[in-house]
C-alpha atoms as a PDB file:
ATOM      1  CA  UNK A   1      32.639  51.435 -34.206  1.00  0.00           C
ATOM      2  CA  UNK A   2      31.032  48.310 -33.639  1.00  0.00           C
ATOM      3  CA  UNK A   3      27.654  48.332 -31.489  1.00  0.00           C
ATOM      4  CA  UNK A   4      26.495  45.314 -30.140  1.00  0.00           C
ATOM      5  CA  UNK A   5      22.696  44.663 -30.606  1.00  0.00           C
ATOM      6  CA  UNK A   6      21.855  41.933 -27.572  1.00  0.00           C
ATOM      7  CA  UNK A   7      18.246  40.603 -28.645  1.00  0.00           C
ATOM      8  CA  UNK A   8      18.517  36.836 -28.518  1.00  0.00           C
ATOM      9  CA  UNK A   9      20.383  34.753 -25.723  1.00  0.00           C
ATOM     10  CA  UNK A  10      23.850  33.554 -26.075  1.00  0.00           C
ATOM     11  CA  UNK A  11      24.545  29.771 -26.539  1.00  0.00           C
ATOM     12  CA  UNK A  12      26.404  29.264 -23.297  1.00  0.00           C
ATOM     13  CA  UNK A  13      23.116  30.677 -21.670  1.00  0.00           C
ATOM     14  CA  UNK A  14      20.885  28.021 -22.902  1.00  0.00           C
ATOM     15  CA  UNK A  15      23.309  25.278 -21.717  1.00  0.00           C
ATOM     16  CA  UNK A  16      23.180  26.354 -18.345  1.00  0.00           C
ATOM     17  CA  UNK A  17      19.705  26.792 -18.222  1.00  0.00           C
ATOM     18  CA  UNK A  18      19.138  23.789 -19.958  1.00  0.00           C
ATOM     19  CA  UNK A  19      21.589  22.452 -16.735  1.00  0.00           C
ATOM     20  CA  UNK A  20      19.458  24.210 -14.269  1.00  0.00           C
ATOM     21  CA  UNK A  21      16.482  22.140 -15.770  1.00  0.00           C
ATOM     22  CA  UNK A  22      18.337  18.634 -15.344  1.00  0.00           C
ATOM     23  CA  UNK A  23      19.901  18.985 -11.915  1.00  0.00           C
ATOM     24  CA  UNK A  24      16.150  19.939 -11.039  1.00  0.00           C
ATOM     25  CA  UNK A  25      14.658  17.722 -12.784  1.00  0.00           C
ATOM     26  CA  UNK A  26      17.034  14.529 -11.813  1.00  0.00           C
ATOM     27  CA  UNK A  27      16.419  15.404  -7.811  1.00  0.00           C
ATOM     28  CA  UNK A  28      12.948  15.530  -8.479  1.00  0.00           C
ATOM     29  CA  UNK A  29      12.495  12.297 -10.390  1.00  0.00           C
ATOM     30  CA  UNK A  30      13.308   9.888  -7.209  1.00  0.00           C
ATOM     31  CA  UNK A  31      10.606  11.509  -5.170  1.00  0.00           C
ATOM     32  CA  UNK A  32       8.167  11.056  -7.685  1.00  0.00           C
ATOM     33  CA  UNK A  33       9.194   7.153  -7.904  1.00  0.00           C
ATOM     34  CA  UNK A  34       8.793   7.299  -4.197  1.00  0.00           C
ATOM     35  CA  UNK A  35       5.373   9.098  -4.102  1.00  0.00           C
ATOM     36  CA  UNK A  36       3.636   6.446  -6.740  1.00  0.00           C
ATOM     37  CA  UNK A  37       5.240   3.925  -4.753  1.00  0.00           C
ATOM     38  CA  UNK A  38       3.761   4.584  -1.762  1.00  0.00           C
ATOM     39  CA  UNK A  39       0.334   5.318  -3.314  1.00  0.00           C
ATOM     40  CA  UNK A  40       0.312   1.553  -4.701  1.00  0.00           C
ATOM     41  CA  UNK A  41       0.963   0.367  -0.916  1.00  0.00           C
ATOM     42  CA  UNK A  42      -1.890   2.443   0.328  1.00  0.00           C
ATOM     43  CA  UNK A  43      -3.791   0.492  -2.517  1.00  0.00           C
ATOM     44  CA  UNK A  44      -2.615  -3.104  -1.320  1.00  0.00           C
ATOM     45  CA  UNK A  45      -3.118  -2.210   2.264  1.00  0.00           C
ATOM     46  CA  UNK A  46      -7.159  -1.309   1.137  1.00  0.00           C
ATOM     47  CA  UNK A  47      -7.179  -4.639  -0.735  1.00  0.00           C
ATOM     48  CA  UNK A  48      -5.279  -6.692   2.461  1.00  0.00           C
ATOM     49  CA  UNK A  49      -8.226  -4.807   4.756  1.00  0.00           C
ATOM     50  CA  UNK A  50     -10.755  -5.864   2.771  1.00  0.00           C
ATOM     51  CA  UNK A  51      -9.865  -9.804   2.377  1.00  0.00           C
ATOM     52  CA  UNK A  52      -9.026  -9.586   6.144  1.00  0.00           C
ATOM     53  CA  UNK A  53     -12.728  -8.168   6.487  1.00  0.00           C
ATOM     54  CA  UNK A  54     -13.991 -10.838   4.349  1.00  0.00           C
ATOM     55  CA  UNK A  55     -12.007 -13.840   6.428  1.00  0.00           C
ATOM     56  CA  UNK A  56     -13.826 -11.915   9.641  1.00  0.00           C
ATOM     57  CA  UNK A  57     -17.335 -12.001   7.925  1.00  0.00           C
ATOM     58  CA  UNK A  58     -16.572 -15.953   7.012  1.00  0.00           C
ATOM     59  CA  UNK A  59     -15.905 -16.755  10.979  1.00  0.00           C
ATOM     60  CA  UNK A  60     -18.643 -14.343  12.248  1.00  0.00           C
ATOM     61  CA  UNK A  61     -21.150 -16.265  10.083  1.00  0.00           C
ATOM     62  CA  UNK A  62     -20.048 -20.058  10.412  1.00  0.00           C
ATOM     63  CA  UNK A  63     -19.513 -20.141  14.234  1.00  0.00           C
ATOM     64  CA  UNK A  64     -16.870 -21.790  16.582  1.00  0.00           C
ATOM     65  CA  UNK A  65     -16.736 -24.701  14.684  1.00  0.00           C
ATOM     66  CA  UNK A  66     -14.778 -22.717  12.214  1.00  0.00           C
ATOM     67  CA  UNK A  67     -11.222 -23.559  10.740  1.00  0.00           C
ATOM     68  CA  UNK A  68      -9.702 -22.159   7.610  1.00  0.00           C
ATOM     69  CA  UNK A  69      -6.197 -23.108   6.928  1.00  0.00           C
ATOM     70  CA  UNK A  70      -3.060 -20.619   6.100  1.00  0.00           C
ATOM     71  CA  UNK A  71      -4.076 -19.105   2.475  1.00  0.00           C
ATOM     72  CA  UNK A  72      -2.076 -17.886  -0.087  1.00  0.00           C
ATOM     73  CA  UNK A  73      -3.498 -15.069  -1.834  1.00  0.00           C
ATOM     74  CA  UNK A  74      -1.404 -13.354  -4.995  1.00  0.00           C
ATOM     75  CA  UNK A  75       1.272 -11.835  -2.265  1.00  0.00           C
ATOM     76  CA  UNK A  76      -0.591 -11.780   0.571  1.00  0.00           C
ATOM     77  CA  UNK A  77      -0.902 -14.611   3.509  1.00  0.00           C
ATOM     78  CA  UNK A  78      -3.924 -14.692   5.224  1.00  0.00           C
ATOM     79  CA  UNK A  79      -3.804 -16.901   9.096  1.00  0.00           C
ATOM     80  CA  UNK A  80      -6.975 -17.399  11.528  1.00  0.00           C
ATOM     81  CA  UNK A  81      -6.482 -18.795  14.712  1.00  0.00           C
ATOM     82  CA  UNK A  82      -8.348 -19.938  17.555  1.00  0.00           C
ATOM     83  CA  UNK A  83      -7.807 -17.415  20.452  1.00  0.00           C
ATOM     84  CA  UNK A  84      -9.980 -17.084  24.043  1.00  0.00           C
ATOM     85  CA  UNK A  85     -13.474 -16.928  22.588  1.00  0.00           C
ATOM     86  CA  UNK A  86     -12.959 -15.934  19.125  1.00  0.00           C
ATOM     87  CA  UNK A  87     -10.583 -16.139  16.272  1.00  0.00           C
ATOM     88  CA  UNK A  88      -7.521 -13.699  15.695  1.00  0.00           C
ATOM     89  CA  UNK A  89      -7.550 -13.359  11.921  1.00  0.00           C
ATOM     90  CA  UNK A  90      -4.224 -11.772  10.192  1.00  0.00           C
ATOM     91  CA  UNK A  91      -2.565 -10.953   6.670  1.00  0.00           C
ATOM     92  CA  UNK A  92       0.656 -10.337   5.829  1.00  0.00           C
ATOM     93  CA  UNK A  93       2.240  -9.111   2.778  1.00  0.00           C
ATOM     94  CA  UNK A  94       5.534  -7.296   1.144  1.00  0.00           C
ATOM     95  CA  UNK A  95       4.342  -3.644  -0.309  1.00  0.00           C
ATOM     96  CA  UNK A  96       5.788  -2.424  -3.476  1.00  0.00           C
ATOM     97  CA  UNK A  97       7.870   0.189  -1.019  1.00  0.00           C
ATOM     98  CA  UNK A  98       9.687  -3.199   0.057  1.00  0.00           C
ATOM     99  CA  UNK A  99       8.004  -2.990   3.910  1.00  0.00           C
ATOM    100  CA  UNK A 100       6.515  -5.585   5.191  1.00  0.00           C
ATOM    101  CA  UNK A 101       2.795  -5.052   6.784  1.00  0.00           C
ATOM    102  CA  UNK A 102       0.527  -7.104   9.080  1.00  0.00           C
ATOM    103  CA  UNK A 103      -2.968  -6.156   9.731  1.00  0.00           C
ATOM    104  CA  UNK A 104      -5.008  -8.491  12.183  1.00  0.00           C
ATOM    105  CA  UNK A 105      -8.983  -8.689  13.335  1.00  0.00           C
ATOM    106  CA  UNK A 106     -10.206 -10.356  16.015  1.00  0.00           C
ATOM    107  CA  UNK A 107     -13.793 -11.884  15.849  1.00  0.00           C
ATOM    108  CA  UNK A 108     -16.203 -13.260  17.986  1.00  0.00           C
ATOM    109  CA  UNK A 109     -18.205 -15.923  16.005  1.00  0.00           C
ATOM    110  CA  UNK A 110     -21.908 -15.097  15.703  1.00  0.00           C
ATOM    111  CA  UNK A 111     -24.445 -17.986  18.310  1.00  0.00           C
ATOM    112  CA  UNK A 112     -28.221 -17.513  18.702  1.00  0.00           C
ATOM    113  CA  UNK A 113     -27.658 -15.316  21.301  1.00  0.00           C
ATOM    114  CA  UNK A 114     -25.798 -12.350  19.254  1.00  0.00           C
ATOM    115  CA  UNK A 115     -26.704 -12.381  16.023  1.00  0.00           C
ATOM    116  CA  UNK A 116     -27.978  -8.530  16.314  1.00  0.00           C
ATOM    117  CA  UNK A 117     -28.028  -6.574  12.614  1.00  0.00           C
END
């Protein structure tokens, strides 16, 4: 009579589980591309509010008389423009999620009269 002893796990149950592992692991891949993909625009979006900040802080402090040209700026394209009493000062750039974003600030250069800290 022959007894089976079962104390180990059969080849064809490794595959699958080995299988199980791969389907799970290939579905979960793309949303991990996603996820670091969106942190890196939240990180371009900090660095496109901060020049935009910057380009606000330059026309607060020089006055009306101010004009800076279109820049260029390693992906990002920073405008000012004259509008009512101030300037409306904008970037625009491509994120690595392939979106396009605009952020804008509009500023009210500094005279005698409101330079308040």
């Amino acid at each position: 009579m022959w007894r089976k002893l079962e104390k180990g796990m059969t080849l064809i149950e490794v595959v699958t589980a080995l299988s199980i592992l791969l389907i799970i692991f290939s579905l979960l891949l793309p949303i991990f591309q996603k996820v670091v993909q969106e942190k890196q625009s939240i990180t371009q979006e900090r660095k496109a509010l901060y020049l935009v900040e910057k380009t606000a802080l330059h026309i607060w402090k020089k006055g009306k008389n101010t004009s800076l040209p279109a820049k260029e700026l390693k992906g990002y394209t920073s405008t000012s423009k004259k509008k009512g009493e101030g300037f409306e000062t904008c970037i625009v750039w491509e994120g690595t999620n392939e979106r396009e974003y605009e952020k804008c600030l509009y500023v009210i250069p500094k005279t005698e009269g409101n330079d308040s800290h």
